[in-house]
N, C-alpha and C. Protein backbone atom coordinates (compact mmCIF):
# COMPACT_ATOMS: atom_id res chain seq x y z
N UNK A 1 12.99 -5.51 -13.58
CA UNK A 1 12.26 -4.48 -14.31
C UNK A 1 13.16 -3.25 -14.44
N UNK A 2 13.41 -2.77 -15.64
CA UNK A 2 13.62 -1.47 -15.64
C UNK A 2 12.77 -0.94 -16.57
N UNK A 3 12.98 0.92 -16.21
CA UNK A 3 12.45 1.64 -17.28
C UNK A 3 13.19 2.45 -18.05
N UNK A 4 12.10 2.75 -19.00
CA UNK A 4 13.09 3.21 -20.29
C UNK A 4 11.95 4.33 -20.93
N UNK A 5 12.62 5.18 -21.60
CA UNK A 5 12.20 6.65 -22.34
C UNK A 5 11.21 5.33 -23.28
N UNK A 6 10.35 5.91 -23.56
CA UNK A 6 9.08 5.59 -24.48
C UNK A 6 9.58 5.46 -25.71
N UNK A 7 9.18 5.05 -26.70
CA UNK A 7 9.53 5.14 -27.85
C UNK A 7 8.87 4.40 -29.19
N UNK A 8 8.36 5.03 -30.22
CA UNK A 8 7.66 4.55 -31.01
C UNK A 8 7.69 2.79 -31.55
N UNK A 9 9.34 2.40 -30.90
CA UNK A 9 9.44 0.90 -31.05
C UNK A 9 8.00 0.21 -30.02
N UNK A 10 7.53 0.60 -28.82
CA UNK A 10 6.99 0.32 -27.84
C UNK A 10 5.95 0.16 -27.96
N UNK A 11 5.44 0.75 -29.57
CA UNK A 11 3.89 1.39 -29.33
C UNK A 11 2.99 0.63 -29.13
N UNK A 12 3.63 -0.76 -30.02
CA UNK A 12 2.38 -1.95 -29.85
C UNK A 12 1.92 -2.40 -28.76
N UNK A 13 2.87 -2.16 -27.57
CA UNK A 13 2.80 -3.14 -26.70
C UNK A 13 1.93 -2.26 -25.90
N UNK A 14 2.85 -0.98 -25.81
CA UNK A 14 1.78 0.35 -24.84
C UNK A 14 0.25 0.08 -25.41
N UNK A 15 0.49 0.14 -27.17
CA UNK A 15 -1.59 0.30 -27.23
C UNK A 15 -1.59 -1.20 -26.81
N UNK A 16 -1.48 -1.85 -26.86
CA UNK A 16 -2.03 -2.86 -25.99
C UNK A 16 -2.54 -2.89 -24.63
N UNK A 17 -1.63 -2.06 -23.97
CA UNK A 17 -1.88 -2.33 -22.44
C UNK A 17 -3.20 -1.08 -22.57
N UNK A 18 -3.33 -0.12 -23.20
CA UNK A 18 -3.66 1.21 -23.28
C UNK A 18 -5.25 0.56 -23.46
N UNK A 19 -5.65 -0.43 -24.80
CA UNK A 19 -6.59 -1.04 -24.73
C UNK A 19 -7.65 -2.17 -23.92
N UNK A 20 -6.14 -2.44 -22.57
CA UNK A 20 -6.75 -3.39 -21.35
C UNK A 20 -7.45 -2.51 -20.67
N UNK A 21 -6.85 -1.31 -20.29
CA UNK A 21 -7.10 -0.46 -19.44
C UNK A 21 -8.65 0.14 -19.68
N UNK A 22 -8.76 0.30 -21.17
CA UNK A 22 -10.24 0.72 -21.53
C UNK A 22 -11.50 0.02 -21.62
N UNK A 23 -10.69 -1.39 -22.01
CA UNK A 23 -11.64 -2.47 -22.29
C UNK A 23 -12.06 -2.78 -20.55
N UNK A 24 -11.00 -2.38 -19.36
CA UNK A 24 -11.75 -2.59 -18.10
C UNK A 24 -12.84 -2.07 -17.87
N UNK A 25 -13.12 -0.42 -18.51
CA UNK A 25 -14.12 0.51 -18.05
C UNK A 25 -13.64 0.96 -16.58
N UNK A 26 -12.50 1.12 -15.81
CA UNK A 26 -12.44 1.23 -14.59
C UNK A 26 -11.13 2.93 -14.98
N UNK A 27 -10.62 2.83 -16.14
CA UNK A 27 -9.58 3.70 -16.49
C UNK A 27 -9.29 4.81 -17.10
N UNK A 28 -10.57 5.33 -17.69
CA UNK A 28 -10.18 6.25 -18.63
C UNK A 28 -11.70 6.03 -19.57
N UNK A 29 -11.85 7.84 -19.35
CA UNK A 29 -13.19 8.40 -20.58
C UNK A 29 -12.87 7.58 -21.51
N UNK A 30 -11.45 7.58 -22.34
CA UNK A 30 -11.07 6.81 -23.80
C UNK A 30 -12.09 5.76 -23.98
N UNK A 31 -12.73 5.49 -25.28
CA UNK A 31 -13.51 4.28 -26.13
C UNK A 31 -12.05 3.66 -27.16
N UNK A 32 -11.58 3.97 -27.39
CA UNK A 32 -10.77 4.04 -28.54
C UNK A 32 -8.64 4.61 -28.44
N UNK A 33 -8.08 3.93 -28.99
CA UNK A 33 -6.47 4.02 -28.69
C UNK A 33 -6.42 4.77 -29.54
N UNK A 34 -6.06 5.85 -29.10
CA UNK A 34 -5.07 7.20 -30.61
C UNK A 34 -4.24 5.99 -31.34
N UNK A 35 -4.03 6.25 -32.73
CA UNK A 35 -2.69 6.38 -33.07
C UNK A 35 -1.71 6.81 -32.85
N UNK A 36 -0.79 6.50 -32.98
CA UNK A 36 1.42 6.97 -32.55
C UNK A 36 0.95 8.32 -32.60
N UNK A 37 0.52 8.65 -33.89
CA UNK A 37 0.72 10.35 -34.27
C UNK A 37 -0.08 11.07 -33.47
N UNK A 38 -1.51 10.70 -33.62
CA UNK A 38 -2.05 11.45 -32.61
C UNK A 38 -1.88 11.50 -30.52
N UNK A 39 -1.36 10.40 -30.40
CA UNK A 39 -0.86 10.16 -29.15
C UNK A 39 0.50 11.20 -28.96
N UNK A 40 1.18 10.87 -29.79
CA UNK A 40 2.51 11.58 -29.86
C UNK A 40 2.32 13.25 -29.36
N UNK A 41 1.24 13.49 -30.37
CA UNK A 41 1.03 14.46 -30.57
C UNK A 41 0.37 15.66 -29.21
N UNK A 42 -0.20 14.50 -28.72
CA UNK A 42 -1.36 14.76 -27.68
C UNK A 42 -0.47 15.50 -25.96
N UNK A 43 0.70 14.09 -25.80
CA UNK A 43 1.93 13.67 -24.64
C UNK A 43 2.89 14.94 -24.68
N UNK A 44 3.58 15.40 -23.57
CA UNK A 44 4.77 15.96 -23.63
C UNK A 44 5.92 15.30 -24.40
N UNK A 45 6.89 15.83 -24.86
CA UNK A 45 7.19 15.35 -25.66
C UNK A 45 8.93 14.52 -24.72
N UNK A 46 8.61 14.91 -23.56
CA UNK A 46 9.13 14.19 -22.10
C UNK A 46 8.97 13.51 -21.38
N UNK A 47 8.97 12.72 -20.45
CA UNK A 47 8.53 12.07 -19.47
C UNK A 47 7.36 11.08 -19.65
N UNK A 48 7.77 10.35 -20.99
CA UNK A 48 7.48 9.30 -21.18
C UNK A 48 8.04 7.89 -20.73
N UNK A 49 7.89 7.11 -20.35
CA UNK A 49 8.39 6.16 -19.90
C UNK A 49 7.35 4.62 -20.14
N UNK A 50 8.25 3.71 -20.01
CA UNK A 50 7.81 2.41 -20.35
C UNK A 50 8.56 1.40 -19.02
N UNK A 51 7.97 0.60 -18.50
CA UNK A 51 8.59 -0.79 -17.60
C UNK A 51 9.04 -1.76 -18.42
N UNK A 52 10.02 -2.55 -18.44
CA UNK A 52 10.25 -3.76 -19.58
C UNK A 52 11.02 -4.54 -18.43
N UNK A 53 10.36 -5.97 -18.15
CA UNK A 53 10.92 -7.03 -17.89
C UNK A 53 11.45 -7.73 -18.83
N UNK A 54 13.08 -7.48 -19.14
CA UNK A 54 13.49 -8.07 -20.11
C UNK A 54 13.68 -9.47 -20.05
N UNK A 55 13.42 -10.40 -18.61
CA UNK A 55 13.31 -11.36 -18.43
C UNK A 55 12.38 -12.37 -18.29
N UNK A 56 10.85 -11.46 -18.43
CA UNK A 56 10.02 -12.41 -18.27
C UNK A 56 9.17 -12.57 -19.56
N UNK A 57 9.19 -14.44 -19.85
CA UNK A 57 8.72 -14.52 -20.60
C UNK A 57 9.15 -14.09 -22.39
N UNK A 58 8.92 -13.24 -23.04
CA UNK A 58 9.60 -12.42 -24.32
C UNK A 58 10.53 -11.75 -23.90
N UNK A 59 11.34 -11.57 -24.94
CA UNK A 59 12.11 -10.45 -24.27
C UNK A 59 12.03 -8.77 -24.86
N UNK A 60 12.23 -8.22 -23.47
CA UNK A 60 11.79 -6.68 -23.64
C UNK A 60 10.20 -6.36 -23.62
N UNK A 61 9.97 -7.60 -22.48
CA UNK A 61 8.21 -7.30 -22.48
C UNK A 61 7.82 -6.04 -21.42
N UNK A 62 7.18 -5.36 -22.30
CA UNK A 62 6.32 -3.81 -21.64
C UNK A 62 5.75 -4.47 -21.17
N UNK A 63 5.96 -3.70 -19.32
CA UNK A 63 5.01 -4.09 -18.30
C UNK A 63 3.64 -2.91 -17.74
N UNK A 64 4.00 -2.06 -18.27
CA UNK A 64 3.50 -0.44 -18.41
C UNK A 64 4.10 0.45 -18.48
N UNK A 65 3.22 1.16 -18.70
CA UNK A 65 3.74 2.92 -19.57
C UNK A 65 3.39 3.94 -18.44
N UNK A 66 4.21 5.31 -19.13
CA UNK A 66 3.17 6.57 -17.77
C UNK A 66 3.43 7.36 -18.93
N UNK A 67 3.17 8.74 -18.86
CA UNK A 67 3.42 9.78 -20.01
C UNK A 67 2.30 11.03 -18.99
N UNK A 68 3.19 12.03 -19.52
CA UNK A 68 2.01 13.17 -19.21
C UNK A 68 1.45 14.07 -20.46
N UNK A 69 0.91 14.64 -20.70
CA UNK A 69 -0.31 15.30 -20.75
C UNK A 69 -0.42 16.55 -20.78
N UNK A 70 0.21 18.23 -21.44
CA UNK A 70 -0.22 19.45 -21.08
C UNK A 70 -1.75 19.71 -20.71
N UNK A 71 -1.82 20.51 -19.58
CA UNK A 71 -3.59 20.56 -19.27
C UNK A 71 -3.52 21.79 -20.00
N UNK A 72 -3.03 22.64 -20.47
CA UNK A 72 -3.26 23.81 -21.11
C UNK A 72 -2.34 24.09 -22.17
N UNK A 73 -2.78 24.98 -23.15
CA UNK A 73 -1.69 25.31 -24.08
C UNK A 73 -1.08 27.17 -23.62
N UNK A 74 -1.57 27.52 -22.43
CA UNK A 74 -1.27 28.48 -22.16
C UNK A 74 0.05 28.82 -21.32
N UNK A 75 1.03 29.81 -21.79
CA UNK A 75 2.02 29.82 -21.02
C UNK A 75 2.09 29.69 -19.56
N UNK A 76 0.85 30.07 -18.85
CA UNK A 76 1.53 29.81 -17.32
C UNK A 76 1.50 28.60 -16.76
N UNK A 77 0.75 27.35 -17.58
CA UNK A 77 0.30 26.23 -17.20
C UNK A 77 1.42 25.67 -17.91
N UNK A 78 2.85 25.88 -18.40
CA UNK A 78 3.60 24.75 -18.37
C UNK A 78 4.06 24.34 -17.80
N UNK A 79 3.98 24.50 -16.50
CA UNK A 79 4.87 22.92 -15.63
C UNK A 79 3.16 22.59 -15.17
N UNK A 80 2.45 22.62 -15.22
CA UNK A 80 1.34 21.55 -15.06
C UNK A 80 0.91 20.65 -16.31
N UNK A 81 0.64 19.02 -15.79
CA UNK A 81 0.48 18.32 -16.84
C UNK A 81 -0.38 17.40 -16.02
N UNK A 82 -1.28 16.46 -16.71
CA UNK A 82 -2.03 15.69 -16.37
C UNK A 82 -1.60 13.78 -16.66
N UNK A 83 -1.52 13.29 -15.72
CA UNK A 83 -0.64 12.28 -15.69
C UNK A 83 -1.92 10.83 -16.18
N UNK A 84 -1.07 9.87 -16.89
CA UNK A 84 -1.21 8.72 -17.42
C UNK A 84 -0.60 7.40 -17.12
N UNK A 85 -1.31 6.72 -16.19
CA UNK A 85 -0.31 5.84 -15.94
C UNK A 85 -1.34 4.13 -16.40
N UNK A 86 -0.65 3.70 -17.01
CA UNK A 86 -1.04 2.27 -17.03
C UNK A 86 -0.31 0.74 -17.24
N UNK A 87 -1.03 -0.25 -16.83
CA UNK A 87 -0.22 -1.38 -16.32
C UNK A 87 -0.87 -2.48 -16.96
N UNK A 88 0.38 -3.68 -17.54
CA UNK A 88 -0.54 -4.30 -17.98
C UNK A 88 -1.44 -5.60 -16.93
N UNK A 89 -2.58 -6.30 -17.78
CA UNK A 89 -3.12 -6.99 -16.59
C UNK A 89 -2.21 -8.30 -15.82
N UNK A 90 -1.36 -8.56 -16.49
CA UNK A 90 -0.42 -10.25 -16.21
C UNK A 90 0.61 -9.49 -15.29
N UNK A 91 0.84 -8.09 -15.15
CA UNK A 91 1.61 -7.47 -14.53
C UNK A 91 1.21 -6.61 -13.04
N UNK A 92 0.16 -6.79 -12.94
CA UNK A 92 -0.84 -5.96 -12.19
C UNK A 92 -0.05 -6.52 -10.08
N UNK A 93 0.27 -5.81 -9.35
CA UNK A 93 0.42 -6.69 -8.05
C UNK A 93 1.90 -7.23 -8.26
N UNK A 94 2.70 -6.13 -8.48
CA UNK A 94 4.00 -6.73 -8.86
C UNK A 94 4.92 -4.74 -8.78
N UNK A 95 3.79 -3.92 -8.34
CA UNK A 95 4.38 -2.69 -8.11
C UNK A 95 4.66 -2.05 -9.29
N UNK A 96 4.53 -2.70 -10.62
CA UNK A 96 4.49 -1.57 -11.76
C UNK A 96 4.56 -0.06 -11.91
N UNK A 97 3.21 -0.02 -11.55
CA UNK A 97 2.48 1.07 -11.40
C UNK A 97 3.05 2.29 -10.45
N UNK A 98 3.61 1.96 -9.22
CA UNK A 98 4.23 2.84 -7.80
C UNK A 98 5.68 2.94 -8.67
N UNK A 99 6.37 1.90 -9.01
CA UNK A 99 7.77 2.41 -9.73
C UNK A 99 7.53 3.59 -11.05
N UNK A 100 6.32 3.17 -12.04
CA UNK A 100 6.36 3.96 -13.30
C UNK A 100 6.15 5.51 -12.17
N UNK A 101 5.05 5.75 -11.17
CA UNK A 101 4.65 6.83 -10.99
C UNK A 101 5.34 7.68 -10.26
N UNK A 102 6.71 6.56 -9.34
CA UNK A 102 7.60 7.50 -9.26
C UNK A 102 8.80 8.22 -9.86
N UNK A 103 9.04 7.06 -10.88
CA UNK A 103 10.00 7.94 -12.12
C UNK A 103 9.68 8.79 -12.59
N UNK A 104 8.28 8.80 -13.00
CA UNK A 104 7.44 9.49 -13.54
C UNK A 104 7.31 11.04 -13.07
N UNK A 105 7.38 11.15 -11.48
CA UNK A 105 7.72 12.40 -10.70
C UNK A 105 9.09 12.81 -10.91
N UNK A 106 9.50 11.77 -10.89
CA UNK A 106 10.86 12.41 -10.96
C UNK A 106 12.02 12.98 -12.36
N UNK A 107 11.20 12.23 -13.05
CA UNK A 107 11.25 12.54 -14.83
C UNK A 107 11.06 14.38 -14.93
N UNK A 108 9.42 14.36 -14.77
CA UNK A 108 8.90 15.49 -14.66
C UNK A 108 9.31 16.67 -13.65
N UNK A 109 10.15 16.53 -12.83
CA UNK A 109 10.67 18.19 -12.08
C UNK A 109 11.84 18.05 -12.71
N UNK A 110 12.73 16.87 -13.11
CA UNK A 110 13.51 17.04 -14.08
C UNK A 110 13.68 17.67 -15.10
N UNK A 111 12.36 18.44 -15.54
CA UNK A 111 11.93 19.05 -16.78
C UNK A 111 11.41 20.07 -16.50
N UNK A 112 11.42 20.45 -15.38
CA UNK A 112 10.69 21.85 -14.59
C UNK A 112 8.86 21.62 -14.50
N UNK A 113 8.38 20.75 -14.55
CA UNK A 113 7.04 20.58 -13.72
C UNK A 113 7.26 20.73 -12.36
N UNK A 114 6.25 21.57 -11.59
CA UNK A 114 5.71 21.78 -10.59
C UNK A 114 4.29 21.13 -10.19
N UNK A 115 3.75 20.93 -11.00
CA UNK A 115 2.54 20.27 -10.68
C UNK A 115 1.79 19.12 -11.40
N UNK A 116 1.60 17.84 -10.93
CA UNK A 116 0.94 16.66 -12.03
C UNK A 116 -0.15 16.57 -11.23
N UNK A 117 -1.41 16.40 -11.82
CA UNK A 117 -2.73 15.79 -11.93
C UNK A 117 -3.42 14.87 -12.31
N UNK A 118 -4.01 14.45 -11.76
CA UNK A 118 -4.80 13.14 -11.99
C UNK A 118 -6.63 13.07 -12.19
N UNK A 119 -6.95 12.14 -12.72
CA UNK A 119 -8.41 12.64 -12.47
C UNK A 119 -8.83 10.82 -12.78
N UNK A 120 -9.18 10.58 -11.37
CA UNK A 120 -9.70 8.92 -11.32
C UNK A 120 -11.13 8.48 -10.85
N UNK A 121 -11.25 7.09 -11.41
CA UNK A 121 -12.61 6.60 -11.15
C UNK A 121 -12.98 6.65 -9.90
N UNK A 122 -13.29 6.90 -9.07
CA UNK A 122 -13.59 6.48 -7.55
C UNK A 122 -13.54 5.08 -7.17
N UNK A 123 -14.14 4.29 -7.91
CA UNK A 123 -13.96 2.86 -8.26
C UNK A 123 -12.71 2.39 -8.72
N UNK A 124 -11.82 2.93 -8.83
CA UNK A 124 -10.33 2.85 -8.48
C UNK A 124 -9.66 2.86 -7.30
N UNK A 125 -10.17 2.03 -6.73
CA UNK A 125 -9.10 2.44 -5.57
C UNK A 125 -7.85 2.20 -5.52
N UNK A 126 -7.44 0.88 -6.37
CA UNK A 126 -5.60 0.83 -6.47
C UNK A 126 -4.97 1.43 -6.58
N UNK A 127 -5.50 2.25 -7.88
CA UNK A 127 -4.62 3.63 -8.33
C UNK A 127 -4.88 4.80 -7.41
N UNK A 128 -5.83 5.14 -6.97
CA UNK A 128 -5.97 6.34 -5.98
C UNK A 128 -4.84 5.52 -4.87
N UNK A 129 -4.99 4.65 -4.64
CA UNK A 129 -3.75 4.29 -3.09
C UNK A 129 -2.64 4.66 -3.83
N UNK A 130 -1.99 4.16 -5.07
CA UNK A 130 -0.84 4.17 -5.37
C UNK A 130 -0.14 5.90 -6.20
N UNK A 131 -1.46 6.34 -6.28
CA UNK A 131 -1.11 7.85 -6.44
C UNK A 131 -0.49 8.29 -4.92
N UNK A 132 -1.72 7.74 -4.11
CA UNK A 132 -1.22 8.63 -2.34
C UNK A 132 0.27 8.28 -2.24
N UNK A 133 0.61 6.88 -2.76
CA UNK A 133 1.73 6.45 -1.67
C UNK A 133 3.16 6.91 -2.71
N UNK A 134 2.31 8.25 -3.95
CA UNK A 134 3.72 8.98 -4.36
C UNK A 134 3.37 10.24 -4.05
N UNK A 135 2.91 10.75 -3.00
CA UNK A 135 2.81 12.19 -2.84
C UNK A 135 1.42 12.78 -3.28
N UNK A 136 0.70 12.18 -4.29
CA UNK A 136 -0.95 12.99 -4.45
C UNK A 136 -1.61 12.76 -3.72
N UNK A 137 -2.23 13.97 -3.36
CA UNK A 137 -3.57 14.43 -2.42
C UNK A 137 -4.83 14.50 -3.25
N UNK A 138 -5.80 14.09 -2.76
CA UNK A 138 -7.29 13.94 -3.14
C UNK A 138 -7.68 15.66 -3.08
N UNK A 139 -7.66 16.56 -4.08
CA UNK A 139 -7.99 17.58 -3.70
C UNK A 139 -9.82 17.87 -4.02
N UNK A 140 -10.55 16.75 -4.60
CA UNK A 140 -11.92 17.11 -4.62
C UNK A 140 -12.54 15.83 -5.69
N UNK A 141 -13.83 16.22 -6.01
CA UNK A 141 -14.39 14.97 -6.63
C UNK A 141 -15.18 16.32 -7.80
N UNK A 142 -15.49 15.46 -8.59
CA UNK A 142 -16.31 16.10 -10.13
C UNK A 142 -17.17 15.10 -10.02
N UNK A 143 -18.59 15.27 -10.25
CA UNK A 143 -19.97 14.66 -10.14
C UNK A 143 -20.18 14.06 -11.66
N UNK A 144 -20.44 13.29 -12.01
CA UNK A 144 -21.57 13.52 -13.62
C UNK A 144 -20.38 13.84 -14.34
N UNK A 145 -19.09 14.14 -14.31
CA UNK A 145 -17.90 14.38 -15.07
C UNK A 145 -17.99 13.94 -16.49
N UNK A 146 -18.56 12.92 -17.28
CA UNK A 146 -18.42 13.00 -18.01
C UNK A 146 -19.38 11.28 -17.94
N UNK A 147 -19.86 10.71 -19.54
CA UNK A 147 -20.51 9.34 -19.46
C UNK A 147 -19.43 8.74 -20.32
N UNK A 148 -18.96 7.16 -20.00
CA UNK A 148 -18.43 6.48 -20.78
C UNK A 148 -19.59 5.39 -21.10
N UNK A 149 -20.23 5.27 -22.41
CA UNK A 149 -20.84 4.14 -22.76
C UNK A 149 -22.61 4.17 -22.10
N UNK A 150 -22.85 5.81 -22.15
CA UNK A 150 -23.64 6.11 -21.68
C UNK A 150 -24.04 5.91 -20.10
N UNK A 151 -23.09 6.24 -19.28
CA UNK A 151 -23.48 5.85 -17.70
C UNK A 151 -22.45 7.48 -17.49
N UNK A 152 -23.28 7.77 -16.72
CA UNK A 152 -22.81 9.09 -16.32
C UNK A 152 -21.23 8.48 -14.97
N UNK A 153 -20.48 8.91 -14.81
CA UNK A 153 -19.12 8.63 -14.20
C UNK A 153 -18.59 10.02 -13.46
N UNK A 154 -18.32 9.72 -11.90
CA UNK A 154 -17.12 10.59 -11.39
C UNK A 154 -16.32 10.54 -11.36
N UNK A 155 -15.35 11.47 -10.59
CA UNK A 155 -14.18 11.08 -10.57
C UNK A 155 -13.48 11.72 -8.97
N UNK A 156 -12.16 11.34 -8.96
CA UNK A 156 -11.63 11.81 -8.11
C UNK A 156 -10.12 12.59 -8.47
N UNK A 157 -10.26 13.60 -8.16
CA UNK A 157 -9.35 14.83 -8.55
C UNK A 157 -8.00 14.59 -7.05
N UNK A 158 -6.85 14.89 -8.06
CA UNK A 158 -5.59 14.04 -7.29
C UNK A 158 -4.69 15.14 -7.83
N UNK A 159 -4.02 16.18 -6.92
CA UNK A 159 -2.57 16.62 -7.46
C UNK A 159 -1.20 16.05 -6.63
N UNK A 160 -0.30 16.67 -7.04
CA UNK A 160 0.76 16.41 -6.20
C UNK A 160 1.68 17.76 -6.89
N UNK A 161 2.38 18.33 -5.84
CA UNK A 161 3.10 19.44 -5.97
C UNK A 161 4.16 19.02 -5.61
N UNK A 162 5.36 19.83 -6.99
CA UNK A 162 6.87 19.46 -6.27
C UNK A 162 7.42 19.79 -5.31
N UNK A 163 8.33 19.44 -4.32
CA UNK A 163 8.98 20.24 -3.20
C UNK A 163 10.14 20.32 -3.74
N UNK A 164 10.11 20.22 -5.18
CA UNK A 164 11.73 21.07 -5.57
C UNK A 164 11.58 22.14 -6.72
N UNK A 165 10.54 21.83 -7.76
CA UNK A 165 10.25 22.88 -8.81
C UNK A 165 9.03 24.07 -8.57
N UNK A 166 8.97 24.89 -8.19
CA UNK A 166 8.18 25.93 -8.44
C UNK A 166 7.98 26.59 -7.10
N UNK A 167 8.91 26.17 -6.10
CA UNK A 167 8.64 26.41 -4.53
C UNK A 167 9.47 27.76 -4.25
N UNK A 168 10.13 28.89 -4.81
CA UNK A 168 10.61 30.30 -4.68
C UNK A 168 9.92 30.61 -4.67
N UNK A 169 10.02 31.91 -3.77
CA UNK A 169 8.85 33.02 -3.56
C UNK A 169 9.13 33.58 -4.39
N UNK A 170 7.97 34.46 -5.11
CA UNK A 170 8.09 35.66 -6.33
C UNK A 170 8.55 36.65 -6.00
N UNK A 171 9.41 37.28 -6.38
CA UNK A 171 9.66 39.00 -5.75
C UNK A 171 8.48 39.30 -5.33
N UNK A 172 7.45 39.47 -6.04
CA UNK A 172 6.29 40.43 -6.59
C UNK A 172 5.28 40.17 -5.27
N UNK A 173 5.56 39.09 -4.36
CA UNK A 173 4.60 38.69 -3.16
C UNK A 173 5.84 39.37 -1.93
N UNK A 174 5.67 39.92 -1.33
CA UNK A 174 6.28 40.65 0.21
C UNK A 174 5.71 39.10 1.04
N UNK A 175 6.96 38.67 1.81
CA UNK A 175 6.21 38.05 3.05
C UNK A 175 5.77 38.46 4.05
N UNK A 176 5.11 37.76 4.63
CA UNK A 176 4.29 37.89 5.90
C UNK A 176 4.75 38.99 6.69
N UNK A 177 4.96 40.42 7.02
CA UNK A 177 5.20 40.65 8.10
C UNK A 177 5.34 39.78 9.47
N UNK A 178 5.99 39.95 10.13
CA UNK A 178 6.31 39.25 11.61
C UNK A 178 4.99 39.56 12.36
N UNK A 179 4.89 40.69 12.54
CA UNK A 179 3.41 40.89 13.61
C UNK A 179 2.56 39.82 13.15
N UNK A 180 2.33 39.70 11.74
CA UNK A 180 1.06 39.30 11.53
C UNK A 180 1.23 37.42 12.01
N UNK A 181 2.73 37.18 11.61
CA UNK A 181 3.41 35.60 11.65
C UNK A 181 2.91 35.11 12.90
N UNK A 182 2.84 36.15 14.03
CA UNK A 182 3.06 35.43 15.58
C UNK A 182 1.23 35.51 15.67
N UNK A 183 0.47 36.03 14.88
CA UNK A 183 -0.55 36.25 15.35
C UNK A 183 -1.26 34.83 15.91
C-alpha cells in the first residue's frame, strides 16, 4: 500500500468508497456524494490523500481516502480543520484507516494545522479506537446532533492537537510567575 496526494483521476473510486460509507449509516450525516466540484470545493485544498494497492487485484486500486475540511472561514480558525477519513469495505482490517490517519496528521502540521477534529457515531467504535491510537482525545459527546433518515443521532467529539504546530507561547500571555508555579 502506498499513499498518494488525491486527485481528480481518483474520484470514482473515492465516491465509491464515500458511498459505502453512507450506504452503512454508521459514517456520516451525508445522504448523498458531492460532486468533484463541490467536494473540491468544500476540502482544503491540502492534505488530501488516497491508499492504492497497486497490487491487489486492479491496478492502482483505492483502498481509502482522508481529506480535511476548514471548520471555519474565519481567520483564526485556519489551522483547525475537521477530518474525513474513509475505507473501503474489501479493505476494512488491513490498517487502512490508522496509516491514511496518520499521514493524514502528518500531511496537515506540514501545512501549519494545529488542530484536527472529528465528530463520530458512538456506534463507531473502530474509528473512535483508530482515531485514539493517532493521538485524538474524546473531548465530549453532542446529544440529538443532528437526524440521518429521520432517527435523531449522536456523536462523539474527538480532537487531537499538534505537539509541533501552534505550541509557542504568545508574547501577549506572561508566564506563570514562579511563586504561583510551586504553589
Amino acid at each position: 500500500m502506498t499513499i498518494y496526494p488525491l486527485t481528480i483521476a481518483h474520484w470514482n473510486q473515492v465516491k465509491g468508497i464515500y458511498e459505502q460509507g453512507i450506504a452503512s449509516g454508521d459514517a456520516t450525516f451525508q445522504t448523498d456524494v458531492p460532486s468533484w466540484k463541490e467536494w473540491h470545493q468544500t476540502c482544503l485544498p491540502h492534505s488530501r490523500l488516497v491508499a492504492v494497492d497497486e497490487g491487489y487485484g486492479q491496478s492502482n486500486q483505492v483502498l481509502g481516502w482522508a481529506a480535511l475540511a476548514p471548520i471555519s472561514g474565519r481567520a483564526v480558525y485556519q489551522g483547525v480543520a475537521d477530518v474525513q477519513v474513509y475505507v473501503a469495505g474489501f479493505a476494512r482490517g488491513r490498517g487502512v484507516g490508522r496509516q491514511l490517519l496518520e499521514a493524514l496528521v502528518s500531511e496537515s502540521e506540514a501545512h501549519g494545522m494545529w488542530l484536527l477534529q472529528a465528530s463520530v457515531f458512538p456506534e463507531n467504535t473502530t474509528t473512535i479506537s483508530i482515531y485514539a491510537g493517532a493521538g485524538f482525545r474524546e473531548v465530549g459527546h453532542r446529544e440529538r446532533m443532528g437526524q440521518l433518515h429521520g432517527v435523531w443521532r449522536s456523536v462523539v467529539l474527538l480532537e487531537r492537537r499538534s505537539a509541533v504546530v501552534g505550541v509557542e507561547v504568545s508574547p501577549l500571555i506572561s508566564p506563570v510567575p514562579k511563586t504561583y508555579a510551586t504553589l
